[in-house]
N, C-alpha and C. Protein backbone atom coordinates (compact mmCIF):
# COMPACT_ATOMS: atom_id res chain seq x y z
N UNK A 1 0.84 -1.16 0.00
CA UNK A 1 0.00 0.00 0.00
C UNK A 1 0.90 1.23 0.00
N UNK A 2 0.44 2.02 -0.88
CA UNK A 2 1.14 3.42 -0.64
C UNK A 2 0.54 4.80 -0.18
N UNK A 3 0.85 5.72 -0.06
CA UNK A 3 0.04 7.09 0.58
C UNK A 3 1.28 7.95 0.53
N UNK A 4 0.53 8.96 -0.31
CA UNK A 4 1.32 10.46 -0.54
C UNK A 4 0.52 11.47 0.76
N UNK A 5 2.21 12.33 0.82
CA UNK A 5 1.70 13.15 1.92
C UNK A 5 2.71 14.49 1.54
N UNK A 6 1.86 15.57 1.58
CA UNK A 6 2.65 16.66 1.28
C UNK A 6 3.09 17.57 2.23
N UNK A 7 4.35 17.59 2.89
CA UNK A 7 5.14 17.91 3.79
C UNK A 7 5.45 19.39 3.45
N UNK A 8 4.95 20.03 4.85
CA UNK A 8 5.22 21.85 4.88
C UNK A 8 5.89 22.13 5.76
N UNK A 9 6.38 23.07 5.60
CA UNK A 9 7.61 23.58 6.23
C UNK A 9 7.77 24.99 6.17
N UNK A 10 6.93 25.65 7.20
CA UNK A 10 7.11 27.17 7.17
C UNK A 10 7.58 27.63 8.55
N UNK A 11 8.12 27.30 9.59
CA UNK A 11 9.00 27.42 10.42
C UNK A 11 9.07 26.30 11.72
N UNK A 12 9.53 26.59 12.54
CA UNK A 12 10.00 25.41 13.12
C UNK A 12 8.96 24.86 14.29
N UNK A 13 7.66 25.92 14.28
CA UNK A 13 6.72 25.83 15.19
C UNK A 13 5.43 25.67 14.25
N UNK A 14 5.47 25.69 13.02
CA UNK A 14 4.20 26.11 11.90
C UNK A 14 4.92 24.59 10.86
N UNK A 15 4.53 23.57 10.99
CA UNK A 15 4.81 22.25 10.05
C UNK A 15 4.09 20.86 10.22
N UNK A 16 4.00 20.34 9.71
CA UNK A 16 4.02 19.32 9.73
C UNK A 16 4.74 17.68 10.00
N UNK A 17 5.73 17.86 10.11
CA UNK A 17 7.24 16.85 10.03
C UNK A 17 6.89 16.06 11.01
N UNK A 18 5.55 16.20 12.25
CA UNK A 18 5.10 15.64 13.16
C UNK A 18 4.50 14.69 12.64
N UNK A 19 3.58 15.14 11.33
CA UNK A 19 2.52 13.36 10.91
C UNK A 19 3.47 12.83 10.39
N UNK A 20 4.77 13.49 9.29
CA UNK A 20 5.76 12.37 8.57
C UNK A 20 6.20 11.48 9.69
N UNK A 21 6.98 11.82 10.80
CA UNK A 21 7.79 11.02 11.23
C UNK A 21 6.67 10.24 12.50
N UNK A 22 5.56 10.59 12.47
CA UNK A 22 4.63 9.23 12.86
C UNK A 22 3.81 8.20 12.71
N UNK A 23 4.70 8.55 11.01
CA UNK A 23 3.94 7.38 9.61
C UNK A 23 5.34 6.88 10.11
N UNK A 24 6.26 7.08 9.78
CA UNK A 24 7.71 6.29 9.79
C UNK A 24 7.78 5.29 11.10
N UNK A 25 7.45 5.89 11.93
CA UNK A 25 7.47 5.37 13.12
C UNK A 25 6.33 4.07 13.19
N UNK A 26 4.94 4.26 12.60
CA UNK A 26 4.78 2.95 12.14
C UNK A 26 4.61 2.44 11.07
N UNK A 27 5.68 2.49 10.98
CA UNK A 27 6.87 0.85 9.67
C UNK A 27 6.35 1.25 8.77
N UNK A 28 5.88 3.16 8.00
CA UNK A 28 5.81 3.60 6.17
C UNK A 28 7.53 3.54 6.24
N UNK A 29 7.90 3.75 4.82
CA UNK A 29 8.83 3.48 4.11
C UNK A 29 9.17 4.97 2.93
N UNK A 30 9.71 6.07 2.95
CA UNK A 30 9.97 6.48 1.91
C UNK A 30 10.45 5.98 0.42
N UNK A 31 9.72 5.75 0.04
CA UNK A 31 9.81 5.52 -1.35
C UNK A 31 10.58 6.59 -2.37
N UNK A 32 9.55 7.82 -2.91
CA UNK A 32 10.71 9.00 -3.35
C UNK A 32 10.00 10.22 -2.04
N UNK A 33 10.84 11.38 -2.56
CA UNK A 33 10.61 12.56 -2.54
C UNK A 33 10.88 13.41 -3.87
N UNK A 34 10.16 14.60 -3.45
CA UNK A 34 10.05 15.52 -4.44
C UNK A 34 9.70 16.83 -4.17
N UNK A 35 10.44 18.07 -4.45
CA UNK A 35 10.18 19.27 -3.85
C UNK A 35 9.15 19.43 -4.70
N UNK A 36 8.32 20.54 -3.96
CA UNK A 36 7.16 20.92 -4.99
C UNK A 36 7.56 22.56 -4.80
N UNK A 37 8.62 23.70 -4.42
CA UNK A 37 8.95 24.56 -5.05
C UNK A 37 8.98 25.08 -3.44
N UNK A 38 9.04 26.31 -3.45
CA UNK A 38 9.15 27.32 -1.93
C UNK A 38 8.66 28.99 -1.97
N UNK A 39 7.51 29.17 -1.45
CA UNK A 39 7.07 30.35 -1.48
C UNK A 39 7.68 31.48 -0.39
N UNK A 40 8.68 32.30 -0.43
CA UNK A 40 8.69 33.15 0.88
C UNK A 40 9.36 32.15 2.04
N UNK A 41 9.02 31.70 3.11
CA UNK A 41 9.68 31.10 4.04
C UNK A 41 9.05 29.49 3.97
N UNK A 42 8.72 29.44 3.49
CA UNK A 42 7.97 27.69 3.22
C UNK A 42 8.53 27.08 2.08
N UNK A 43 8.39 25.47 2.49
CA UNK A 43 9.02 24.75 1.77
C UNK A 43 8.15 23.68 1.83
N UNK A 44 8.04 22.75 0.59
CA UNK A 44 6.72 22.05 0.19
C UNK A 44 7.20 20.94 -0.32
N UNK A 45 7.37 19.60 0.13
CA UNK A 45 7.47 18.30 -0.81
C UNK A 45 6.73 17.06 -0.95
N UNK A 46 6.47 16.65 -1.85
CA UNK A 46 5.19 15.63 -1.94
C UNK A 46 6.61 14.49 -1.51
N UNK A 47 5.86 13.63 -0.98
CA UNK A 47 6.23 12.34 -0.03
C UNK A 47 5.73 11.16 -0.47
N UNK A 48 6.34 10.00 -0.95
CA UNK A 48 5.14 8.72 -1.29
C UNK A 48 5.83 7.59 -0.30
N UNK A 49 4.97 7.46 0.20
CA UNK A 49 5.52 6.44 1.35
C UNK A 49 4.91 4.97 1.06
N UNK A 50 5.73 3.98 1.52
CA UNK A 50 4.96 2.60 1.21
C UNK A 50 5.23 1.54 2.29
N UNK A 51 4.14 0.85 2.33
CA UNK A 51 4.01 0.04 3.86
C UNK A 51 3.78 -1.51 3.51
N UNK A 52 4.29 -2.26 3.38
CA UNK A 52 4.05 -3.48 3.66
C UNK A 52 3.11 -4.26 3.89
């Protein structure tokens, strides 16, 4: 099974990186990454993760 997740990053209190690394944590798998570009102080990458 796979599931894309698009990871934001507009400062160190305003993100997301909390749901990525509590898919990782149970046993998803990065598959790729991919920036999707950066507006101003944010940063944007689609994620495809895959699970077993």
């Amino acid at each position: 099974m796979q599931k894309a997740i698009i990871v934001n990053y507009v400062t160190d209190k305003k993100n997301n990186l909390g749901e990525l690394n509590e898919l990782l944590a149970q046993g998803w798998k990065v598959v790729s990454q991919s920036s999707m570009g950066s507006g101003g102080m944010s940063v944007h990458a689609l994620v495809i993760l895959e699970k077993q």
